[in-house]
N, C-alpha and C. Protein backbone atom coordinates (compact mmCIF):
# COMPACT_ATOMS: atom_id res chain seq x y z
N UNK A 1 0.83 -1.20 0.00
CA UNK A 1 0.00 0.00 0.00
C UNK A 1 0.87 1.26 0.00
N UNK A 2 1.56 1.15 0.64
CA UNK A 2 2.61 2.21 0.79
C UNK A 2 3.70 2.94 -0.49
N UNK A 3 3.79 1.42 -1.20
CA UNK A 3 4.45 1.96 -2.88
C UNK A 3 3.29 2.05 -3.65
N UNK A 4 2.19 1.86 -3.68
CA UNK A 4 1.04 2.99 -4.60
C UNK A 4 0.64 4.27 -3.93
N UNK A 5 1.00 4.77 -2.46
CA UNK A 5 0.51 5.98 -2.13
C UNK A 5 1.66 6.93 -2.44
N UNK A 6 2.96 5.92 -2.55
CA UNK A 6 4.36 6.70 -3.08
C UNK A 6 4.18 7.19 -4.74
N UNK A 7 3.47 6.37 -5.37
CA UNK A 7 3.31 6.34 -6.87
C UNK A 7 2.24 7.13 -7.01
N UNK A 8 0.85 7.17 -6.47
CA UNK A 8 -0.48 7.87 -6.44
C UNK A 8 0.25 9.51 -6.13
N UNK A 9 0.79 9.93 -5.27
CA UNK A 9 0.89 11.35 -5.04
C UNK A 9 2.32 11.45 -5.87
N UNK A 10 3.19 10.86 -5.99
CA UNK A 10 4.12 11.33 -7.11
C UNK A 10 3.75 11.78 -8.59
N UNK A 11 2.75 10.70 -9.25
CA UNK A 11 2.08 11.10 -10.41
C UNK A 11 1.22 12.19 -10.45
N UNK A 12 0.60 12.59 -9.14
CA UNK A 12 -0.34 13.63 -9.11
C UNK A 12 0.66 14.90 -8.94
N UNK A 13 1.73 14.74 -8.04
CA UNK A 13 2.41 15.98 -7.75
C UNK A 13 2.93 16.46 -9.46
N UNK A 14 3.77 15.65 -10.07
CA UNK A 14 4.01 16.03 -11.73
C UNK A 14 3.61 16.56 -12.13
N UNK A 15 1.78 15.80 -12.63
CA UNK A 15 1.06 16.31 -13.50
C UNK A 15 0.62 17.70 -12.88
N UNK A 16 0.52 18.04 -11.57
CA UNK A 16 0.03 19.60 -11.19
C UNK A 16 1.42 20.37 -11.21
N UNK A 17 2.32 19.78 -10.79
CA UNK A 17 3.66 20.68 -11.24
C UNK A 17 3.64 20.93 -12.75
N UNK A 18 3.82 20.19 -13.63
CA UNK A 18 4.03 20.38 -14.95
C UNK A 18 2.79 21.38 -15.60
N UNK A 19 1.30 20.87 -15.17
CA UNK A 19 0.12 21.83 -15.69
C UNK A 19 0.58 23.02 -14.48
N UNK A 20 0.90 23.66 -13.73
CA UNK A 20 1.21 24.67 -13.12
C UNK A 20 2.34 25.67 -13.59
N UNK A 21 3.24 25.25 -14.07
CA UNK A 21 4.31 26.21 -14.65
C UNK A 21 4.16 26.36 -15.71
N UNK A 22 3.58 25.01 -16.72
CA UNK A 22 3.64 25.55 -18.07
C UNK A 22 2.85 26.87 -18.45
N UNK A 23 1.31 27.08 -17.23
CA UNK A 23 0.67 27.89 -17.52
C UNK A 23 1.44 29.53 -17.09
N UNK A 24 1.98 29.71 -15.83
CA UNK A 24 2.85 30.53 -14.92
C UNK A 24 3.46 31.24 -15.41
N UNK A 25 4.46 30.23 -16.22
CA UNK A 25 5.42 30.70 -17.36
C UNK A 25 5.19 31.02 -18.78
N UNK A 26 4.36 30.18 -19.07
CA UNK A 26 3.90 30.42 -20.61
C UNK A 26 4.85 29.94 -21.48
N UNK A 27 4.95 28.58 -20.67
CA UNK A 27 5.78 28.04 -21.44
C UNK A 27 5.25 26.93 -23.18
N UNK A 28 4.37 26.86 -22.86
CA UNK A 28 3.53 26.37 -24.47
C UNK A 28 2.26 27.20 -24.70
N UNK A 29 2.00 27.30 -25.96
CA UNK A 29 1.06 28.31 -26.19
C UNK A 29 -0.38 27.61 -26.21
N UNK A 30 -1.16 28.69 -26.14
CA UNK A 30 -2.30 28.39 -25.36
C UNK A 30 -3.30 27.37 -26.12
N UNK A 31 -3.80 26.35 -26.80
CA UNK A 31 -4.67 26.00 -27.90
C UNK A 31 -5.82 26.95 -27.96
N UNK A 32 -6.42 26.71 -29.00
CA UNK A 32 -7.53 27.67 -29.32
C UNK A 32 -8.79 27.24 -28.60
N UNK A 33 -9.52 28.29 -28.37
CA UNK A 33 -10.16 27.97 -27.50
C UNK A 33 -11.86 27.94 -28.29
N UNK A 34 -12.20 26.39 -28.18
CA UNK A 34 -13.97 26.41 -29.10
C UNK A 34 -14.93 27.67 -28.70
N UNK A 35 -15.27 27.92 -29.44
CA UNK A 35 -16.39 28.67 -29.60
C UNK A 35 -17.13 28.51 -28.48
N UNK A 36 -18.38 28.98 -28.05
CA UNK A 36 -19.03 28.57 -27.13
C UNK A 36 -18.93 28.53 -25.17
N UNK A 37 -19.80 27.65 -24.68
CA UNK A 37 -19.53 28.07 -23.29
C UNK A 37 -17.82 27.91 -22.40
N UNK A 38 -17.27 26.79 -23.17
CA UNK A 38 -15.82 27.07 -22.61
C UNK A 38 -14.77 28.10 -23.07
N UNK A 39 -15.53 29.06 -24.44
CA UNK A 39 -14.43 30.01 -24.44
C UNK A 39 -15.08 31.06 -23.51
N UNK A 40 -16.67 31.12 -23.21
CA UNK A 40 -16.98 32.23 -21.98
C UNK A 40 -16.86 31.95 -20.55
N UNK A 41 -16.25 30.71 -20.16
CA UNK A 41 -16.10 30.36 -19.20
C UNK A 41 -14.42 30.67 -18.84
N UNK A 42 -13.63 30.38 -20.47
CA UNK A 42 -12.28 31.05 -20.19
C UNK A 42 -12.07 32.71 -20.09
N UNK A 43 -13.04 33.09 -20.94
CA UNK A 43 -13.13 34.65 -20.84
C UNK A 43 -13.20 35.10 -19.10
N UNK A 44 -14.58 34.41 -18.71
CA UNK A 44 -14.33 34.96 -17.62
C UNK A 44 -13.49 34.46 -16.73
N UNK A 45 -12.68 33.42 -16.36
CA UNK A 45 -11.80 33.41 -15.82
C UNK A 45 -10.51 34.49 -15.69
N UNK A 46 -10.21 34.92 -17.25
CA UNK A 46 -9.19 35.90 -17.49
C UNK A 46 -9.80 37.23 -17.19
N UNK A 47 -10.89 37.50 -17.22
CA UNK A 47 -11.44 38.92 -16.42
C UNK A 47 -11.55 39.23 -14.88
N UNK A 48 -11.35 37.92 -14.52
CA UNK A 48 -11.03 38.30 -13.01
C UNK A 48 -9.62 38.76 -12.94
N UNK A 49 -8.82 38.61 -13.50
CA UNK A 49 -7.32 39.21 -13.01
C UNK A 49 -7.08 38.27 -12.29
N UNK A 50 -7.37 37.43 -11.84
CA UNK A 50 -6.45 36.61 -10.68
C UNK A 50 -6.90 35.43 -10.78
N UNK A 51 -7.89 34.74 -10.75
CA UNK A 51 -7.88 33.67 -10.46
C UNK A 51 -7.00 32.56 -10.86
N UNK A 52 -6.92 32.95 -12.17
CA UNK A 52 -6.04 31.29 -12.81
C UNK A 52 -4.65 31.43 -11.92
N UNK A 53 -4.30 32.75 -11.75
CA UNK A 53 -2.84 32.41 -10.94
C UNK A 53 -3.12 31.85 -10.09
N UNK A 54 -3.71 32.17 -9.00
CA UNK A 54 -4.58 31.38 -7.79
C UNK A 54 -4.13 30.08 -7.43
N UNK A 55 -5.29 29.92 -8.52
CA UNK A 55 -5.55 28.51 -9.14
C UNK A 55 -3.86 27.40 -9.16
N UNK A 56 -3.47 28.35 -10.25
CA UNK A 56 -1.84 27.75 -10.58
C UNK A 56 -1.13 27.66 -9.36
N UNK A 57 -0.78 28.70 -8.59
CA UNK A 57 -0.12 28.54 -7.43
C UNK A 57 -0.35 27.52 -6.27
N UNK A 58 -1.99 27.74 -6.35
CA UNK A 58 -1.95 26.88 -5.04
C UNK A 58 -1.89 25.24 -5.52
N UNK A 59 -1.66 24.96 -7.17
CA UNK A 59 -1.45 23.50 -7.34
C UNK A 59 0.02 23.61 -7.60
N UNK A 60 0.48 24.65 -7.61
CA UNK A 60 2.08 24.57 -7.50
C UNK A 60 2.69 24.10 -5.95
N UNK A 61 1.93 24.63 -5.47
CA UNK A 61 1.95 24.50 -3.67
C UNK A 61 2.18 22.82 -3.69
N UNK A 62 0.76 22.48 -3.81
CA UNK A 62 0.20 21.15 -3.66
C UNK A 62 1.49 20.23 -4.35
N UNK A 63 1.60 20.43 -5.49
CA UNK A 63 2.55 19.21 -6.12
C UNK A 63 3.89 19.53 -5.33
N UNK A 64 4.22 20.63 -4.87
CA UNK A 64 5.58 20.07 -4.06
C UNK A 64 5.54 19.49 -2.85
N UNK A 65 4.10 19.55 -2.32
CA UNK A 65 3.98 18.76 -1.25
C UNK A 65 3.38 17.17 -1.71
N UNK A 66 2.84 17.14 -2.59
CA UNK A 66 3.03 15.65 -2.84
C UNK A 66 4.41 15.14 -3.66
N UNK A 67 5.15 15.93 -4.35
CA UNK A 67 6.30 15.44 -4.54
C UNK A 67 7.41 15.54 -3.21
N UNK A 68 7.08 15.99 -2.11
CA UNK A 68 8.30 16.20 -1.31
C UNK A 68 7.79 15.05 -0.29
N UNK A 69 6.32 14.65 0.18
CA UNK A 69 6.08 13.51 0.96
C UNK A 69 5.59 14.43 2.00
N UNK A 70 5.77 15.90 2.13
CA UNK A 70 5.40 16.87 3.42
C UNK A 70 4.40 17.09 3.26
N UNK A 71 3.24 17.03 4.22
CA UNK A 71 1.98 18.09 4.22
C UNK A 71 1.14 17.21 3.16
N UNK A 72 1.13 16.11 2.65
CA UNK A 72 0.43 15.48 1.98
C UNK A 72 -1.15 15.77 2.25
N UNK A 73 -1.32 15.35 3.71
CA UNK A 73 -2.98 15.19 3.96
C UNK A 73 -3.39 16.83 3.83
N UNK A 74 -2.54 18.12 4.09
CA UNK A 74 -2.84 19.40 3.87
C UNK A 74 -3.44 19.53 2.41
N UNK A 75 -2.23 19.56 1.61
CA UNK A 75 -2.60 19.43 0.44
C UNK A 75 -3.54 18.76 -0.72
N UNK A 76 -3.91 17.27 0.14
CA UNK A 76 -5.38 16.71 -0.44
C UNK A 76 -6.43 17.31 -0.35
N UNK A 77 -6.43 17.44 1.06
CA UNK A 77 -7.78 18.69 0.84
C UNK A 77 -7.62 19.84 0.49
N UNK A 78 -6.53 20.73 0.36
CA UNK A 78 -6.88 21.62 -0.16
C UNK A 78 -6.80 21.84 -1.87
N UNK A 79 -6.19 21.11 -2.20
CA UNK A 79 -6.63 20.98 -3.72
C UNK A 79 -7.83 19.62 -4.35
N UNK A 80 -8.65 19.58 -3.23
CA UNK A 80 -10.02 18.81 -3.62
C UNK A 80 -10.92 19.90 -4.25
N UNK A 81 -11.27 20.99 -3.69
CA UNK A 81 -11.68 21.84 -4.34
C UNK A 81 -11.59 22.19 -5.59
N UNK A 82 -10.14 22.34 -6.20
CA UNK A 82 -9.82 22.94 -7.29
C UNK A 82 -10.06 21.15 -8.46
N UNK A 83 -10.18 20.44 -8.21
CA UNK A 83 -9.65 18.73 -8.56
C UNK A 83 -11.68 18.81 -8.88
N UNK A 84 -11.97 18.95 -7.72
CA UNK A 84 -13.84 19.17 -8.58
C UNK A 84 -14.35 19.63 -9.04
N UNK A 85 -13.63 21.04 -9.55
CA UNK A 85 -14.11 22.05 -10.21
C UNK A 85 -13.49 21.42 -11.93
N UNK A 86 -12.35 20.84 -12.03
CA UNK A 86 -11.71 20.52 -12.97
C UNK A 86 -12.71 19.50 -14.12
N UNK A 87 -12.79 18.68 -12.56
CA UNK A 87 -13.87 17.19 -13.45
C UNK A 87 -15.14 17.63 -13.81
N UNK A 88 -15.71 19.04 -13.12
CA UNK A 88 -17.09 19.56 -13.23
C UNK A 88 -16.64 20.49 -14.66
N UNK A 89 -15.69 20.95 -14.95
CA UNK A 89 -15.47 22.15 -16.21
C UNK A 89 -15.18 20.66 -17.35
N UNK A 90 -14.74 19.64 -17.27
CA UNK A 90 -14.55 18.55 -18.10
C UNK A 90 -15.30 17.78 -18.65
N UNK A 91 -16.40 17.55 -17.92
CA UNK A 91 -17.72 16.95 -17.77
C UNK A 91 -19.11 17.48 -18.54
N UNK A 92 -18.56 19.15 -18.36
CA UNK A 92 -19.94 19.93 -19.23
C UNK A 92 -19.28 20.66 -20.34
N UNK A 93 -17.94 20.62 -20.18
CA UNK A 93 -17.74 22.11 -21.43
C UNK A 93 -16.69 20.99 -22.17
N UNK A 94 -15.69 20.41 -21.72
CA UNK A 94 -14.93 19.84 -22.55
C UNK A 94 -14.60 18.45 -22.10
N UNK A 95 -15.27 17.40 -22.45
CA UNK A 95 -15.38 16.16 -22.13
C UNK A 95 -14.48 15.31 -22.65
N UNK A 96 -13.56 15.95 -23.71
CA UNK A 96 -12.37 14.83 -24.13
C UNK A 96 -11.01 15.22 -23.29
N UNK A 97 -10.93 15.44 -22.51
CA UNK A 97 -10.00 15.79 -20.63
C UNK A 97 -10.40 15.18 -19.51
N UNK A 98 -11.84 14.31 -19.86
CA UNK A 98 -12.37 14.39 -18.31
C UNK A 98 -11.83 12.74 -17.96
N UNK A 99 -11.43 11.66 -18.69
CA UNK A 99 -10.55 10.43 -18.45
C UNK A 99 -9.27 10.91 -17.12
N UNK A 100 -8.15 12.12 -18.10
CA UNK A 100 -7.10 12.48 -16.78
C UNK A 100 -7.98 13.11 -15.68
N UNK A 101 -8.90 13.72 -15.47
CA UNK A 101 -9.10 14.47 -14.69
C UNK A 101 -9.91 13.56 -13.86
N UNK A 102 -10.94 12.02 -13.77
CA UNK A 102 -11.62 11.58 -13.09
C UNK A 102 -10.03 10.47 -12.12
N UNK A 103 -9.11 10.34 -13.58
CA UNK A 103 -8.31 9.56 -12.69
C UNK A 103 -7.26 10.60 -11.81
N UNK A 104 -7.01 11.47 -11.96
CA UNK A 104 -7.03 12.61 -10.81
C UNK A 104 -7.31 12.76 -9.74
N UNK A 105 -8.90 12.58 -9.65
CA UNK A 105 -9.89 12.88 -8.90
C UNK A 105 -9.68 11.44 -7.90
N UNK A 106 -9.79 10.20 -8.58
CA UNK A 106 -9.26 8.57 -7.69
C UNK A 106 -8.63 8.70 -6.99
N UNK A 107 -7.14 9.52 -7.38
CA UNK A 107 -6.27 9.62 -7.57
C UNK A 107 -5.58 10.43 -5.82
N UNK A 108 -6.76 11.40 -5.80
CA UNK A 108 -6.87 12.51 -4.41
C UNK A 108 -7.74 11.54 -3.69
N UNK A 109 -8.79 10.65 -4.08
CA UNK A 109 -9.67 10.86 -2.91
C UNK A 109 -9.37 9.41 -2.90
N UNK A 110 -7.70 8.38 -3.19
CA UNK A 110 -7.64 7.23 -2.66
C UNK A 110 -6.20 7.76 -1.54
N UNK A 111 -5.69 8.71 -1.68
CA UNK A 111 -4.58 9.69 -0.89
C UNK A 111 -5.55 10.05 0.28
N UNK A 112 -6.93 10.74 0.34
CA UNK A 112 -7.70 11.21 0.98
C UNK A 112 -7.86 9.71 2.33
N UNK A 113 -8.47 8.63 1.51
CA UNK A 113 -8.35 7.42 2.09
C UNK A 113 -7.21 6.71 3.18
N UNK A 114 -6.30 6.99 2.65
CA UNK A 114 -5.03 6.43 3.32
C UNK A 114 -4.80 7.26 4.46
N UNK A 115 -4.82 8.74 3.88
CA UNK A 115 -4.78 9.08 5.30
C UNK A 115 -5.79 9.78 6.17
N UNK A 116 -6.63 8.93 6.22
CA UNK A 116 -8.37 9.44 6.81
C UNK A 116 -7.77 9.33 8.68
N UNK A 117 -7.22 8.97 8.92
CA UNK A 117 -6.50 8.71 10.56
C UNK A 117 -6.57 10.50 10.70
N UNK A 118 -5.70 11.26 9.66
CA UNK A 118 -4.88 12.50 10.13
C UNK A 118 -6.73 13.01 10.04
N UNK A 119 -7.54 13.19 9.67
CA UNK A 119 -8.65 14.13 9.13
C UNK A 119 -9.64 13.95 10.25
N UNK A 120 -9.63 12.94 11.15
CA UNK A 120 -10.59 12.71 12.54
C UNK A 120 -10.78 14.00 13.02
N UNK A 121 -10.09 14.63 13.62
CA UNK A 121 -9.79 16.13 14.43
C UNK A 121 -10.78 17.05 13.60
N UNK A 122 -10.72 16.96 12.41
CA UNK A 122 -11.60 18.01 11.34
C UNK A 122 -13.31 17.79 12.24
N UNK A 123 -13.26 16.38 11.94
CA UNK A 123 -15.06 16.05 12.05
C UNK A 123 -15.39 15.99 13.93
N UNK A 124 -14.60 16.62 14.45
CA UNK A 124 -15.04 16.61 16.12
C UNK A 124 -15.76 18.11 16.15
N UNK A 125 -16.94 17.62 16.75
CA UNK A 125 -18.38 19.03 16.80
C UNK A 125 -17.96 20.11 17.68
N UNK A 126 -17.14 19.59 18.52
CA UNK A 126 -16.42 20.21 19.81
C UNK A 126 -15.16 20.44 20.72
N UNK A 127 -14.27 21.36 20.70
CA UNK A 127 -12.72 20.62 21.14
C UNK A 127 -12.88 22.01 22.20
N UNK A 128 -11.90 21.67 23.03
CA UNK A 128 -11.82 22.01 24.29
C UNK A 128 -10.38 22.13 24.73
C-alpha cells in the first residue's frame, strides 16, 4: 500500500507541477479555445485578473507537497476543491480531458483514504 501511495501522489504531484508552470510561465502556447460556453467560461476566468494564478499557485503549492512527501494530507484537501471544479469544467464544457481528470480525482480521494487517521480532528463538533 505504501508503494502505490508513493506512486499515487508522485504522479499527481508532476502532472500539477508540470500543468502549473507551463501555464505561470507560458511556457507552451495556449490552444484555441472552441467557440461557445468554454471560451466564456475562459473569458471569464481571465477577467477576473487573478484567479487562474490562484488557481496555478496553489497546485504549484500542492505538487511540491506531494512530490516532497510533506503536508500530503494538507494538500489533499486543499486541492479537492480545485480537482472538482476541474472534473465539473470537463464533464460539461470539454469532455475529451475528463478520463485524466476523473483519474485525478481517484487519484486525491484514494490519498484522501489512506490518510483518513490525520482528518478525525476536522469532524469533532467540539474541542476544548
Amino acid at each position: 500500500m505504501k508503494i502505490a501511495v508513493i506512486i499515487v501522489r508522485s504522479l499527481m504531484g508532476l502532472m500539477f507541477l508540470f500543468a502549473s508552470v507551463a501555464v505561470l510561465f507560458n511556457l507552451m502556447p495556449q490552444p484555441p479555445i472552441p467557440p461557445g460556453n468554454m471560451k466564456t467560461f475562459n473569458e471569464g476566468i481571465a477577467a477576473s485578473g487573478y484567479l487562474m494564478t490562484f488557481i496555478k499557485v496553489t497546485e504549484l503549492v500542492c505538487a511540491l507537497a506531494f512530490l516532497s512527501g510533506r503536508y500530503v494530507t494538507l494538500a489533499t484537501v486543499v486541492i479537492f476543491p480545485i480537482m472538482l471544479n476541474i472534473v465539473f469544467v470537463h464533464a460539461i464544457l470539454a469532455p475529451e480531458g475528463l478520463p485524466i481528470a476523473i483519474l485525478l480525482l481517484l487519484g486525491n480521494l484514494f490519498l484522501a483514504y489512506y490518510h483518513r487517521e490525520n482528518y478525525k480532528s476536522l469532524f469533532i463538533a467540539k474541542s476544548f
